[in-house]
Protein backbone atom coordinates (compact mmCIF):
# COMPACT_ATOMS: atom_id res chain seq x y z
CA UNK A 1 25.32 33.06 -55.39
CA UNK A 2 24.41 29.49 -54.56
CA UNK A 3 22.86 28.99 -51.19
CA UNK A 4 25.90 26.86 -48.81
CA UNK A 5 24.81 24.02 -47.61
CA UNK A 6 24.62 23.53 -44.13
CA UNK A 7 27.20 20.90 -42.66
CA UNK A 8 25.49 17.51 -41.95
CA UNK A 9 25.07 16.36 -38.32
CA UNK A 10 26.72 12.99 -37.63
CA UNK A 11 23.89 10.88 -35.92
CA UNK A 12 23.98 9.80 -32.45
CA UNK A 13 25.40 6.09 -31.74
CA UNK A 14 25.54 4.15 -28.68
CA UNK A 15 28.41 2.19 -27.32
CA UNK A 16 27.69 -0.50 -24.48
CA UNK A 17 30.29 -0.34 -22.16
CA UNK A 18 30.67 -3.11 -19.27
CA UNK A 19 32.16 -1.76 -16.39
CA UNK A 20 32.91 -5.63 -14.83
CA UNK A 21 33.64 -8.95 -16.00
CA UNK A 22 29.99 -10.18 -15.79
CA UNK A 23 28.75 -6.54 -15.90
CA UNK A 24 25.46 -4.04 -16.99
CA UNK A 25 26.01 -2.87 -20.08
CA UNK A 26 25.48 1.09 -20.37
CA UNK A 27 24.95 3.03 -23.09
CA UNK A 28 27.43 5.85 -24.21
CA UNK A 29 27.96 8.32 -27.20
CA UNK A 30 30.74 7.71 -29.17
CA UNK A 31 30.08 10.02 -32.37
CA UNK A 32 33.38 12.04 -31.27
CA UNK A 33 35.44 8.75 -31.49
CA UNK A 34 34.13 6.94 -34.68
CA UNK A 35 37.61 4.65 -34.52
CA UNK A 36 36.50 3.01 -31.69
CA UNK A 37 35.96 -0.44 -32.04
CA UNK A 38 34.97 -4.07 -30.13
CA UNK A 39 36.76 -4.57 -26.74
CA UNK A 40 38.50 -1.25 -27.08
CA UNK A 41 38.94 0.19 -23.34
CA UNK A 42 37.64 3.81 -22.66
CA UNK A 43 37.16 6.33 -20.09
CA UNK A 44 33.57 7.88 -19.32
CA UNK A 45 32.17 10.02 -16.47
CA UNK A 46 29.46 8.49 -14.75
CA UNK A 47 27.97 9.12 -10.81
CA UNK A 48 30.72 7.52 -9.45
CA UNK A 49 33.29 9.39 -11.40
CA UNK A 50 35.82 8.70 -14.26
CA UNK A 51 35.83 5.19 -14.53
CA UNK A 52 37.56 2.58 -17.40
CA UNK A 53 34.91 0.29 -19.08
CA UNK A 54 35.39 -2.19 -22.04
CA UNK A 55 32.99 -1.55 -25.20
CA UNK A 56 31.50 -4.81 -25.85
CA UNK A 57 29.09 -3.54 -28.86
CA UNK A 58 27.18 -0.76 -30.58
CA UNK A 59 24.09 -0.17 -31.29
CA UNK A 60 21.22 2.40 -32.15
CA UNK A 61 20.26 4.73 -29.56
CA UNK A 62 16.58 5.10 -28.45
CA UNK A 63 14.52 8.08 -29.68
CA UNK A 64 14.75 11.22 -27.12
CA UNK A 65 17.50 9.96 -25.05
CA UNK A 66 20.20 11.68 -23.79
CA UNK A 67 23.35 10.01 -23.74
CA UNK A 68 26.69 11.15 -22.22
CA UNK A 69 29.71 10.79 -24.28
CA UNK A 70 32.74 8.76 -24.42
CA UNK A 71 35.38 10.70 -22.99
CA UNK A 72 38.50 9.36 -24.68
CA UNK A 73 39.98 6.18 -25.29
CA UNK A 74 41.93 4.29 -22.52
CA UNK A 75 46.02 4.79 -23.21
CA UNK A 76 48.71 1.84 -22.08
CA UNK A 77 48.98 4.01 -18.96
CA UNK A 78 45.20 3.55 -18.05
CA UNK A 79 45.39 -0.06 -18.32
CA UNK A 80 48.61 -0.11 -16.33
CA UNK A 81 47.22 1.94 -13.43
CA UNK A 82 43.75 -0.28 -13.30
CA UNK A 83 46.54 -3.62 -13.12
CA UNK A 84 48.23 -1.80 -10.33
CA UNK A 85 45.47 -0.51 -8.07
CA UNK A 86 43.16 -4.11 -8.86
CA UNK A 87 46.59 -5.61 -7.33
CA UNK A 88 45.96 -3.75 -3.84
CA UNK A 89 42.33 -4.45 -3.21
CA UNK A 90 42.77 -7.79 -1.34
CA UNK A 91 44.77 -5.84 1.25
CA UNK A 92 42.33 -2.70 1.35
CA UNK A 93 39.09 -5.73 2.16
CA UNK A 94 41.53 -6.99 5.36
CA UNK A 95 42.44 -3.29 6.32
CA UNK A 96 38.19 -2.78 6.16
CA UNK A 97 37.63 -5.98 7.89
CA UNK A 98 40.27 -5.27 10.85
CA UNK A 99 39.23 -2.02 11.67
CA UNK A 100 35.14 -3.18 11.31
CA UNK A 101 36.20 -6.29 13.55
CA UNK A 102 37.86 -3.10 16.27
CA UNK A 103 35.12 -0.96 16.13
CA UNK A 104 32.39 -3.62 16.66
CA UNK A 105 28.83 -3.25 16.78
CA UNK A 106 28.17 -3.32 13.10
CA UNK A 107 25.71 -6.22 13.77
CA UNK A 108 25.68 -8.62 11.19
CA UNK A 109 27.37 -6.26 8.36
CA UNK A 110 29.75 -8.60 6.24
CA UNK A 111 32.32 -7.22 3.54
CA UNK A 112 32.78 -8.90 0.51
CA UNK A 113 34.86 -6.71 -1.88
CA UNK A 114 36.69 -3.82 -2.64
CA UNK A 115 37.48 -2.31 -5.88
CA UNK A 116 39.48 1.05 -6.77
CA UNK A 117 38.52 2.77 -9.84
CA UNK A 118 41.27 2.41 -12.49
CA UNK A 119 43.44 5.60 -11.12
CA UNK A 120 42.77 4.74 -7.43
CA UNK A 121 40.91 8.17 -6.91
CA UNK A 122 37.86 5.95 -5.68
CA UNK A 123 37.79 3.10 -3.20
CA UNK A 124 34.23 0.86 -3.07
CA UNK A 125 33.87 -1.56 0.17
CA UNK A 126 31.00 -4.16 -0.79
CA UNK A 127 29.16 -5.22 2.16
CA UNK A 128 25.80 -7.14 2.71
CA UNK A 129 23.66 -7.00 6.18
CA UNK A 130 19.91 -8.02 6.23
CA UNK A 131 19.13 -4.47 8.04
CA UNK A 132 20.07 -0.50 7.08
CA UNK A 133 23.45 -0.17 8.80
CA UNK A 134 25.21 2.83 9.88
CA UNK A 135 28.81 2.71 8.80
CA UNK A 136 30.31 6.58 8.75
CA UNK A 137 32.31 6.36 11.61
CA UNK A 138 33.92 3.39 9.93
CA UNK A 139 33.92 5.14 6.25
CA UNK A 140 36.06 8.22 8.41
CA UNK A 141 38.47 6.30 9.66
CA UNK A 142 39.38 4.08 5.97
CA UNK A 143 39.60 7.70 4.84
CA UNK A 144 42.34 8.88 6.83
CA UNK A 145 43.68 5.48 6.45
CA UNK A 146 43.84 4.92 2.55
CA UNK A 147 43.64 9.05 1.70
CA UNK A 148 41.06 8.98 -1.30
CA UNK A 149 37.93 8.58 -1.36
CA UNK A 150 35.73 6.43 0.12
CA UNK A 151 32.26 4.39 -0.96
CA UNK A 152 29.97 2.22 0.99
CA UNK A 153 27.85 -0.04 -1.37
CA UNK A 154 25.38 -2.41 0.47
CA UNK A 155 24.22 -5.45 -2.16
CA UNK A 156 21.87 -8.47 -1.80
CA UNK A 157 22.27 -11.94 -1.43
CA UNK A 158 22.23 -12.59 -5.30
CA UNK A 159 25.22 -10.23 -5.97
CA UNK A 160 27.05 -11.57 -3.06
CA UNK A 161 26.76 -15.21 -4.75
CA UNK A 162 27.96 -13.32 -8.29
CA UNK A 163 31.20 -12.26 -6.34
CA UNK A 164 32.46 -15.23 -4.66
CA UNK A 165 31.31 -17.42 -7.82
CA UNK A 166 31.83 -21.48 -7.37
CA UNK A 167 29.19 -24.22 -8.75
CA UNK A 168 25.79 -24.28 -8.64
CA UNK A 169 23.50 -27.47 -7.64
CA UNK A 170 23.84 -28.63 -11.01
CA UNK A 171 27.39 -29.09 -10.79
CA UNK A 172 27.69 -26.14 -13.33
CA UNK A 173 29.64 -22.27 -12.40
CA UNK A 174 26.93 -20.85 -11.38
CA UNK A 175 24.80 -18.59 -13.97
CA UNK A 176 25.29 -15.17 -11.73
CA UNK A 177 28.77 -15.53 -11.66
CA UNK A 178 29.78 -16.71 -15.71
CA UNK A 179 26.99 -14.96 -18.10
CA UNK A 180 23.67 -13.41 -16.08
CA UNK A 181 24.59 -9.28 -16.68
CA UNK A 182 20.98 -9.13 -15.11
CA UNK A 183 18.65 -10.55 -12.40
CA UNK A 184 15.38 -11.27 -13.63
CA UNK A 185 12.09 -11.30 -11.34
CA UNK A 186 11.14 -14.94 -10.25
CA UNK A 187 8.34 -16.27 -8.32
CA UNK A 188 6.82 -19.53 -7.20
CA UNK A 189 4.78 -20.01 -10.10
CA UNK A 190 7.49 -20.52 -12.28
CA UNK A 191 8.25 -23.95 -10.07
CA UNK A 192 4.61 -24.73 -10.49
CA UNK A 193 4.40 -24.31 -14.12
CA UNK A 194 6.99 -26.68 -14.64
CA UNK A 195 5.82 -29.38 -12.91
CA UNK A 196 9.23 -28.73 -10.39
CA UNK A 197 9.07 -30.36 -6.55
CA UNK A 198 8.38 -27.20 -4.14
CA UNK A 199 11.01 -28.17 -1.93
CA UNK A 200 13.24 -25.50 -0.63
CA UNK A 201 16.32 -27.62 -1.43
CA UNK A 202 15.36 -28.30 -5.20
CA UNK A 203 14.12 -24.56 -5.82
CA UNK A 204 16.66 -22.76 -4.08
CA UNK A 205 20.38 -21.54 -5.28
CA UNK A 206 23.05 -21.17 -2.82
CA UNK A 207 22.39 -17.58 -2.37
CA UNK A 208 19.07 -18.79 -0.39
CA UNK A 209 16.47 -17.59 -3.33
CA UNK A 210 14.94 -19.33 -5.91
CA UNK A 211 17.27 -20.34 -8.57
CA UNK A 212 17.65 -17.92 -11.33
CA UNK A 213 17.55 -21.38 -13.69
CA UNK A 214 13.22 -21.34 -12.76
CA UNK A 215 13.19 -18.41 -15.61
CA UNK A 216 14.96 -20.28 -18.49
CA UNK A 217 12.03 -22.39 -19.84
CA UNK A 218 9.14 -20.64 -17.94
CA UNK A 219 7.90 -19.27 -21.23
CA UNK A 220 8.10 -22.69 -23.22
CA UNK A 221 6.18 -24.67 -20.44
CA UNK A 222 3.24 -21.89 -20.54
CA UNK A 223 3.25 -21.66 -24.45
CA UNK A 224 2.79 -25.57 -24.73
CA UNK A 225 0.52 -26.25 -21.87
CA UNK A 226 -2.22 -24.47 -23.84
CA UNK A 227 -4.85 -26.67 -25.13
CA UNK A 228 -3.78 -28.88 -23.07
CA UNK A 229 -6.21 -30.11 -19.77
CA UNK A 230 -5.61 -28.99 -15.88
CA UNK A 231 -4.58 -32.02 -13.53
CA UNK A 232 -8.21 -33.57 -12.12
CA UNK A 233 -10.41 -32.51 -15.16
CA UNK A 234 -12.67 -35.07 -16.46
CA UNK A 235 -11.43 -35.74 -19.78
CA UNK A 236 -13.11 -37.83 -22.75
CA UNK A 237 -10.61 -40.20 -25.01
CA UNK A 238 -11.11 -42.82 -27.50
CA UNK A 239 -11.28 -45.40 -24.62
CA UNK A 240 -14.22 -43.31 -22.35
CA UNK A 241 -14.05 -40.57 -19.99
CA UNK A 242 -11.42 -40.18 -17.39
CA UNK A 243 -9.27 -38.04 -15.10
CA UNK A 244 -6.22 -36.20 -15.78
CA UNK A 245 -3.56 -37.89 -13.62
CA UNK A 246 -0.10 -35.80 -14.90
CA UNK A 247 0.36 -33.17 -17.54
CA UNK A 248 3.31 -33.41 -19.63
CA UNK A 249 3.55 -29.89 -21.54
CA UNK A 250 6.41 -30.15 -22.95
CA UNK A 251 5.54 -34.22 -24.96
CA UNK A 252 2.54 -32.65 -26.00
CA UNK A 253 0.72 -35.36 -23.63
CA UNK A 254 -1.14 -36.27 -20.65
CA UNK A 255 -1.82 -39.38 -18.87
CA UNK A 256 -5.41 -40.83 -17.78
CA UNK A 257 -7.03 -42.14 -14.70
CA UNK A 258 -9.41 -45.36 -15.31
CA UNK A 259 -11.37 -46.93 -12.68
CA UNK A 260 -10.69 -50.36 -12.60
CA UNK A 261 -8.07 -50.37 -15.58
CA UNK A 262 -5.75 -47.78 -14.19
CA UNK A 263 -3.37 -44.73 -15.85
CA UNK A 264 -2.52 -44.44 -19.81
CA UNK A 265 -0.94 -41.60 -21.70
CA UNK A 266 -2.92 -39.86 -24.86
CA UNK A 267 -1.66 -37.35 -26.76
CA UNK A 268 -3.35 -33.59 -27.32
CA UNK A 269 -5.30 -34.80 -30.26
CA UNK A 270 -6.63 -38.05 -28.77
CA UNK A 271 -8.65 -35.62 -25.94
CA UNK A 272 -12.02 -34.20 -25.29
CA UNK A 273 -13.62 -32.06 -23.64
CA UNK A 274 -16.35 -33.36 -21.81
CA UNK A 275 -17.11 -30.34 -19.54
CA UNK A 276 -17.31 -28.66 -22.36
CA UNK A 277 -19.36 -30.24 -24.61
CA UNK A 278 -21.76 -31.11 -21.42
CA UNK A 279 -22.14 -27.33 -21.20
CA UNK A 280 -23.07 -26.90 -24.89
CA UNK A 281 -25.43 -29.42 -25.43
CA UNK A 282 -27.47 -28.04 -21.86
CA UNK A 283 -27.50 -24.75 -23.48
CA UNK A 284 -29.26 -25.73 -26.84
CA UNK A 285 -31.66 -27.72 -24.57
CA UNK A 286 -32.65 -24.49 -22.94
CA UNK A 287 -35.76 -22.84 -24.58
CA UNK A 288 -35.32 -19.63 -27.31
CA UNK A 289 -36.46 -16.62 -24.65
CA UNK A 290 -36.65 -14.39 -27.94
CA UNK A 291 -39.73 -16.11 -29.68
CA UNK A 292 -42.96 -17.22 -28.92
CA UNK A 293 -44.57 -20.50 -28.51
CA UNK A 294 -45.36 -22.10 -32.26
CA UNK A 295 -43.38 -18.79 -33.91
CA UNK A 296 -40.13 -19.67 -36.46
CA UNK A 297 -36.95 -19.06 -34.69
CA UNK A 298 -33.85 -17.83 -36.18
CA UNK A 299 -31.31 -18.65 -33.32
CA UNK A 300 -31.51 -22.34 -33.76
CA UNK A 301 -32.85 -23.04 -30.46
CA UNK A 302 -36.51 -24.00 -29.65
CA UNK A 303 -39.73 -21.38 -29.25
CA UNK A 304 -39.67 -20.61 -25.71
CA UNK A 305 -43.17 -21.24 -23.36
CA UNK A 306 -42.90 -17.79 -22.69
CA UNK A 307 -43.80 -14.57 -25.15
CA UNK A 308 -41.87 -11.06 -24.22
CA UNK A 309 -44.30 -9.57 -26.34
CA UNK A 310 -46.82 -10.63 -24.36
CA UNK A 311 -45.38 -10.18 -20.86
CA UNK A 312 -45.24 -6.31 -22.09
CA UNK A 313 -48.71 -5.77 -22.85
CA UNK A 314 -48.45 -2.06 -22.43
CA UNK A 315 -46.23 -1.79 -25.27
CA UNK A 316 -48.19 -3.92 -27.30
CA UNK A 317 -50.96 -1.96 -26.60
CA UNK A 318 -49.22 1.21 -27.74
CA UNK A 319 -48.13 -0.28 -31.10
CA UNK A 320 -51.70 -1.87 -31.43
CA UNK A 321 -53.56 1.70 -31.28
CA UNK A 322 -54.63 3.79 -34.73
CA UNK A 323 -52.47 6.12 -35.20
CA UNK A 324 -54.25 9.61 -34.27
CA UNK A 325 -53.96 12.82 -36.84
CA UNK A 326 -52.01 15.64 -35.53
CA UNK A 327 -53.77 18.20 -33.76
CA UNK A 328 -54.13 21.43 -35.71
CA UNK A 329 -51.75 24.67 -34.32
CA UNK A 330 -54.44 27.40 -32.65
CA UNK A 331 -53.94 31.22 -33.48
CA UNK A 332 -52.43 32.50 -30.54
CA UNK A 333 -52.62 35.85 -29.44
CA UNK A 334 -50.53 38.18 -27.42
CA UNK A 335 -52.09 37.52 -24.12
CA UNK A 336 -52.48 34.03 -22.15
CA UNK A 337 -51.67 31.63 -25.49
CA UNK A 338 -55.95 31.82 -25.87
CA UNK A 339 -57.43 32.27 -29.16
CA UNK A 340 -58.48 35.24 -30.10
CA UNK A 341 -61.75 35.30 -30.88
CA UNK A 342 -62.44 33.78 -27.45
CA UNK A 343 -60.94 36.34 -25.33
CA UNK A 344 -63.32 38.82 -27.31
CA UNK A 345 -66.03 37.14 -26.37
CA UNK A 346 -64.92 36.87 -22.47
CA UNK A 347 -64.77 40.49 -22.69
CA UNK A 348 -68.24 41.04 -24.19
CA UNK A 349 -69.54 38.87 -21.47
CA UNK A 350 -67.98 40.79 -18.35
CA UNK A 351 -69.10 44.08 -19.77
CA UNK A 352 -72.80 43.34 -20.23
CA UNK A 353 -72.65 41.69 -16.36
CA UNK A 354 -70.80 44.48 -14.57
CA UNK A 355 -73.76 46.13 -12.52
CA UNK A 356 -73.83 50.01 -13.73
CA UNK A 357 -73.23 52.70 -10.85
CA UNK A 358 -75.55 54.90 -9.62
CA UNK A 359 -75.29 58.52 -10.87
């Protein structure tokens, strides 16, 4: 009989789920529910419970990672239960905020939002407060208030300005709040790099940080200011040897301090280096340390005054000497490493001079 084959093993694939409008995407194993397609609604488990998330793509899952699967598609009833409980969370933040505002010293604790899960078994209060607060006799008393269960979530400054949304300095919505899923790192440098006025009032967003916008072009303006000169270097062009005034990475260009005739612009392949070539030409001045005087030098540089062969005269010495012939192996015998016939004769002696005893 003919070997049966074993059943094949549908692979592994990943759904990204988005949990918010402007969410995270997560990763979750759909393999039991290959129908599933493109804005399709589901219901996963995660560490805050069963929750409803909208698949917004697939893709391939990375090697050795564990996923947790996709429970089941969301029905009509799902989605009518998430409308319904989304419809009281305005009147659970008022019924946090009135019994916060009775209880009193929270400090400067400030809630933002608060979102049921999409069959109201789980009720999250958003807050923000620039120290750790303690908040469980207020989390107590919204329990026996609302009956399920209750979550305290503190976030920073940049979430706060993703929640309450509005326009940005640029007269834009603001990026946080329309299509950032993520907050990347940004730092000071980024302003630098681009040449951007270190004001607080240029740099900064409305959350108070540094405006997510620094990270857009940071790469670009690093990428094209190479090759290109520092602001102050001496600089050589086809009209003499100047000083960078202004850097322009992104024209490919800087501009060029004169004395007496004042700032013009050159592009990248108009420049020289000066320091550079200064550098060069002081180095193939500088004697060849390898040869001696009057000897032909391969480096391209000229015989040095002094000779290292010279300055080691011991080793010159050495290599000067004749070469000596190896020194023959002795017999050895048994005793001190002496050869034998000497130790015969050592004996011979020490007989014939030990005094004889009288009889």
């Amino acid at each position: 009989m003919a070997n049966a084959e074993a059943p094949s093993v549908a692979p592994t694939r990943a759904a990204g789920v988005r949990f918010t409008k402007v969410g995270k995407l997560y990763y979750f194993d759909f393999t039991e529910h290959p129908t599933l397609q493109t804005g399709d609604f589901v219901i996963v488990e995660t560490v805050r419970g069963r929750q409803m998330g909208q698949v917004m793509g697939f893709a391939e899952p990375d090697a050795g990672r564990e996923l947790k699967p996709i429970l089941r598609p969301a029905t009509p009833r799902d989605l009518v239960l998430r409308q319904e409980w989304e419809a009281k969370q305005p009147e659970a933040l008022v019924i946090c905020r009135e019994k916060a505002y009775e209880m009193g010293n929270l400090g400067d604790v400030k809630f933002h939002a608060a979102q049921y899960n999409y069959d109201g078994s789980l009720l999250t209060f958003l807050y923000s407060a620039e120290e750790r607060a303690n908040l469980q006799k207020l989390q107590n008393a919204l329990k026996n208030t609302f009956k399920t269960i209750i979550e305290m979530r503190q976030i920073g400054p940049r979430d706060v300005a993703k929640l309450l949304g509005g326009f940005g300095a640029c007269g834009e919505l603001r990026c946080c709040s329309t299509f950032l899923t993520d907050f990347s790192p940004i730092s000071i440098k980024m302003a630098k790099m681009q040449g951007i006025s270190l004001n607080p009032e240029e740099i900064t967003g409305m959350c108070g940080r540094l405006r997510c916008c620094l990270v857009y072009e940071y790469e670009q303006y690093v990428e094209a200011r190479k090759g290109l000169p520092k602001k102050g270097k001496r600089i050589g062009t086809p009209d003499g040897i100047g000083k960078v005034s202004d850097v322009f990475p992104l024209q490919d260009m800087v501009t060029v301090y004169f004395e007496g005739t004042g700032v013009r612009p050159y592009k990248r392949e108009d420049l020289i280096p000066v320091d550079e070539l200064e550098a060069l030409q002081r180095k193939a001045k500088e004697p060849c340390t390898k040869h001696g005087e009057g000897e032909a030098c391969e480096c391209g540089q000229k015989p040095g005054e002094r000779n290292q062969d010279k300055a080691a005269p011991s080793a010159s010495k050495d290599a000067s000497a004749p070469n000596k012939p190896p020194r023959e192996p002795r017999e050895t015998g048994a005793g001190r490493g002496e050869p034998r016939e000497g130790r015969e004769g050592n004996a011979n002696r020490n007989r014939r001079r030990r005094p004889k005893k009288d009889s």
